[in-house]
Protein backbone atom coordinates (compact mmCIF):
# COMPACT_ATOMS: atom_id res chain seq x y z
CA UNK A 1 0.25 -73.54 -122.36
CA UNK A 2 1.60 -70.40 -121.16
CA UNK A 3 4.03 -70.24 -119.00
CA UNK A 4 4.20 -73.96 -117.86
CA UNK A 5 4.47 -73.64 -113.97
CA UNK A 6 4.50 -77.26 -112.58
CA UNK A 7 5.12 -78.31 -109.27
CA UNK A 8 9.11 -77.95 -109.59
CA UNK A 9 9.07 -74.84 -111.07
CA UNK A 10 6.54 -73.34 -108.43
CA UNK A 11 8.63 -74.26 -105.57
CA UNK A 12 12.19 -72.63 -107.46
CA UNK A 13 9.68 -69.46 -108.13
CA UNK A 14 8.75 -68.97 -104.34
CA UNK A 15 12.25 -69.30 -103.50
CA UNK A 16 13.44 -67.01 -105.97
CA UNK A 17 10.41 -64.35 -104.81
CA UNK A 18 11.36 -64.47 -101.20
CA UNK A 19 15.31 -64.35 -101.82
CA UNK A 20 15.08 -61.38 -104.11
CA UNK A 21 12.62 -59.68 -101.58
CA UNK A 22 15.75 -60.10 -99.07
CA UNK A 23 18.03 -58.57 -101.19
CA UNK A 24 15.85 -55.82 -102.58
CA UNK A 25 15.06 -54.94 -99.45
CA UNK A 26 17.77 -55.17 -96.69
CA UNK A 27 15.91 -54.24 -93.56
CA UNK A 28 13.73 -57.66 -93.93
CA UNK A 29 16.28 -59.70 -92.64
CA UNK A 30 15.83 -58.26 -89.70
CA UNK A 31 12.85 -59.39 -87.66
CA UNK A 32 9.22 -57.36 -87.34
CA UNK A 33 9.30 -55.74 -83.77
CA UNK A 34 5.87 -57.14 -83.44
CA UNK A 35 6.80 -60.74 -83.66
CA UNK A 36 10.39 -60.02 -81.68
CA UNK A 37 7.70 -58.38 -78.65
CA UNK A 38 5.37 -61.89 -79.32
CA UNK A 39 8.42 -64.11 -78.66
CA UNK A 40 9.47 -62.30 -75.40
CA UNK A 41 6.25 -62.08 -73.78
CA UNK A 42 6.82 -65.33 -71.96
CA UNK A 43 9.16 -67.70 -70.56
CA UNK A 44 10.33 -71.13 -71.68
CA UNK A 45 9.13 -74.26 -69.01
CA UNK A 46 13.13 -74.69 -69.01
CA UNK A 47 13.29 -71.31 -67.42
CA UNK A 48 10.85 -71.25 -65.30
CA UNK A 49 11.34 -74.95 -63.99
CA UNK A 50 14.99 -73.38 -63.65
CA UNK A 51 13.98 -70.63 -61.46
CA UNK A 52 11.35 -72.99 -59.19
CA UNK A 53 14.55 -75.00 -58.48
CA UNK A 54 16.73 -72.07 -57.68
CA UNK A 55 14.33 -71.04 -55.29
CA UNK A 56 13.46 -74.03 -53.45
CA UNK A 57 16.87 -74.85 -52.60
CA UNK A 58 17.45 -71.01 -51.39
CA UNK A 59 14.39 -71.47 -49.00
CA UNK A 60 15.63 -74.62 -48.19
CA UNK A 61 19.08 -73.49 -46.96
CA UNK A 62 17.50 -70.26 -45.36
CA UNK A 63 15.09 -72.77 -43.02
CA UNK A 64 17.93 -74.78 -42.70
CA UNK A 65 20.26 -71.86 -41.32
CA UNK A 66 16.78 -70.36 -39.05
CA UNK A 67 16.80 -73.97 -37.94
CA UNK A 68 20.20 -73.90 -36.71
CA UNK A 69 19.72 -70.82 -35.35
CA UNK A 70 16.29 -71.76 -33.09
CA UNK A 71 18.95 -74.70 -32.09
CA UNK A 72 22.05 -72.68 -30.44
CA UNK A 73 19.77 -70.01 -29.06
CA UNK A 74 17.86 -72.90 -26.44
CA UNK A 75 21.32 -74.24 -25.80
CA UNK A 76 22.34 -70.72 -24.65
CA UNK A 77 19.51 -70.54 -22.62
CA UNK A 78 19.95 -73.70 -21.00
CA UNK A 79 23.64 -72.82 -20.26
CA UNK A 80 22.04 -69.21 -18.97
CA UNK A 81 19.85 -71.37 -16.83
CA UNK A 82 22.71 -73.26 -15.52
CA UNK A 83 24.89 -70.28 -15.07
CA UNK A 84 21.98 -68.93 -12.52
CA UNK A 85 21.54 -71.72 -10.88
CA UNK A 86 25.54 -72.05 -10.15
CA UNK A 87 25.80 -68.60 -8.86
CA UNK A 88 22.92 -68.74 -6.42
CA UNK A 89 24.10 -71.78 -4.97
CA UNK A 90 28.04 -70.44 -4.71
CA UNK A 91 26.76 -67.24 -3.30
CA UNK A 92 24.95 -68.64 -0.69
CA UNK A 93 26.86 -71.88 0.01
CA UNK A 94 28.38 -71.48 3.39
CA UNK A 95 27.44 -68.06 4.28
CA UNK A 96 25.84 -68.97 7.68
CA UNK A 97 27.41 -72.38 8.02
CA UNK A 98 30.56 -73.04 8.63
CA UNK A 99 32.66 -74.69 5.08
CA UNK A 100 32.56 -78.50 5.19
CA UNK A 101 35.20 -80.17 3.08
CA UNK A 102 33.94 -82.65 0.72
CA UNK A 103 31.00 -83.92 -1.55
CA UNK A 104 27.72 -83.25 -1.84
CA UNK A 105 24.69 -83.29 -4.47
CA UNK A 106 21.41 -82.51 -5.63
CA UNK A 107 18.76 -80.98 -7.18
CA UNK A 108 17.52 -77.77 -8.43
CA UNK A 109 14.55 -78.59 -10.25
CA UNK A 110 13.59 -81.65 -11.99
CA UNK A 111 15.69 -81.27 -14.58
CA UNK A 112 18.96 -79.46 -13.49
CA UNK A 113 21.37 -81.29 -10.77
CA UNK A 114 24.00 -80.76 -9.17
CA UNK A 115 27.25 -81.96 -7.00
CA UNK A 116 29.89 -80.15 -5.04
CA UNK A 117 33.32 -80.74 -4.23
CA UNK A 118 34.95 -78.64 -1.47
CA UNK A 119 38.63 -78.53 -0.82
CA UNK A 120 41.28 -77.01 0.88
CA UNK A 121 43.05 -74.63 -1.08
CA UNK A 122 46.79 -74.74 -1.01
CA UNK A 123 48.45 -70.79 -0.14
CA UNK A 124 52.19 -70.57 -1.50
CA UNK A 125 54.62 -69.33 0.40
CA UNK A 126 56.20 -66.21 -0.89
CA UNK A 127 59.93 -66.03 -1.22
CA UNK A 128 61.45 -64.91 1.82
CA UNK A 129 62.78 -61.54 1.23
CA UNK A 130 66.25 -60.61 1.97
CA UNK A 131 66.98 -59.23 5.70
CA UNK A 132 64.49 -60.21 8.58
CA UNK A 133 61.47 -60.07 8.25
CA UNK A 134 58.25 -59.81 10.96
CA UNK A 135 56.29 -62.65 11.01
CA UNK A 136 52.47 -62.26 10.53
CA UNK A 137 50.57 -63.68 13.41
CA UNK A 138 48.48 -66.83 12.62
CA UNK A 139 45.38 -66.35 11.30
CA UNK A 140 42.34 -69.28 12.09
CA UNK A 141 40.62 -68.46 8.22
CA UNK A 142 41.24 -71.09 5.61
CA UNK A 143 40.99 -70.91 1.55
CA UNK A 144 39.01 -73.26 0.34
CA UNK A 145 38.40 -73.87 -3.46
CA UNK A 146 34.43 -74.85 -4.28
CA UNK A 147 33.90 -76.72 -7.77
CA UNK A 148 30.49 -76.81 -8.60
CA UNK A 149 29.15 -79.02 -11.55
CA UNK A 150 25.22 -78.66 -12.78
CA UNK A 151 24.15 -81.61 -15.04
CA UNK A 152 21.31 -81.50 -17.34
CA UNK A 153 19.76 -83.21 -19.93
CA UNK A 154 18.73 -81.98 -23.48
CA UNK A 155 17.39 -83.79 -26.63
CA UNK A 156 18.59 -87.28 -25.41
CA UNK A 157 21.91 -85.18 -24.90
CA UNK A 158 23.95 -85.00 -21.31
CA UNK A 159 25.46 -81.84 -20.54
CA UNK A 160 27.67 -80.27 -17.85
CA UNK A 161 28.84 -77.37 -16.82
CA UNK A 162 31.78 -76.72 -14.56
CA UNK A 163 31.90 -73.42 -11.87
CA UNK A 164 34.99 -72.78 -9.38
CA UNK A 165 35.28 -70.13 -6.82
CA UNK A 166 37.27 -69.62 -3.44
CA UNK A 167 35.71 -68.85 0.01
CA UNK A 168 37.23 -67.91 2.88
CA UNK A 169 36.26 -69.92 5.90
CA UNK A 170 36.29 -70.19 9.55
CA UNK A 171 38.35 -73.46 11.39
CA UNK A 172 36.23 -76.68 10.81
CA UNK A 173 34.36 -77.74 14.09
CA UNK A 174 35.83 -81.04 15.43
CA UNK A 175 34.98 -83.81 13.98
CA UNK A 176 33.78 -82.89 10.87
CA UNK A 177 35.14 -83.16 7.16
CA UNK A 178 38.99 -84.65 6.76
């Protein structure tokens, strides 16, 4: 019968041919470059389902931050826009007119508005210094302290924006003011 290989003694021999190939030959253990280079060709769908994620939450924070961005740069143009309109109207309130104490409002365009409050402003006297002194004559011009606010509206949002200057002014005519 020869050498009598049954099914037992096949599977031993195939084990026994592939472990002494490993020890007879060292270097076998370690794996064939070509099938090491056909491993790494690719990626897993772990990685790259890794990677897809990765990057959709980095674009999502970068449109996030651009978003935010777009946001405070038409707020500082609307506060630009009320800044203008402010200074034209102090510059030019009560340059040929004499100052009227008081309140009054209204509109710069249809969506910026406005309101005025005029005031006398208050001069402290300076200590008296020591040893007589000459006395300044009287003058007729008056302080007076201008608070300006300009309202808007933005994005269902009220805004305001407060501007104070002083003028110098002429007496009131009679009869008008307090």
């Amino acid at each position: 019968m020869g050498r009598g290989w049954g099914i037992r003694d096949w599977r031993f021999g195939k084990a026994r041919k592939r472990l002494s190939c490993a020890v007879a030959n060292p270097e076998s253990r370690i794996p064939h470059p070509g099938r090491r280079a056909a491993r790494a060709r690719g990626f897993t769908l772990l990685e790259v389902i890794a990677a897809v994620l990765l990057l959709a939450i980095t674009f999502a924070t970068l449109m996030r931050v651009a978003g935010s961005s777009l946001t405070l740069t038409a707020r500082s143009a609307e506060r630009s826009q009320a800044a203008m309109w402010a200074r034209s109207l102090l510059d030019s309130a009560f340059v040929l007119e004499p100052v009227h104490t008081g309140r009054s409002s209204g509109r710069f365009d249809e969506r910026y508005s406005w309101q005025l409050d005029v005031q006398p402003f208050p001069v402290r006297a300076t200590a008296p210094a020591a040893g007589p002194q000459p006395r300044a004559p009287a003058s007729p011009l008056k302080l007076y302290r201008l608070d300006l606010d300009v309202m808007w509206k933005s994005a269902g949002h009220d805004y305001r924006a407060r501007f104070s200057t002083l003028r110098v002014g002429g007496p009131q005519p009679r009869g008008v003011g307090s």
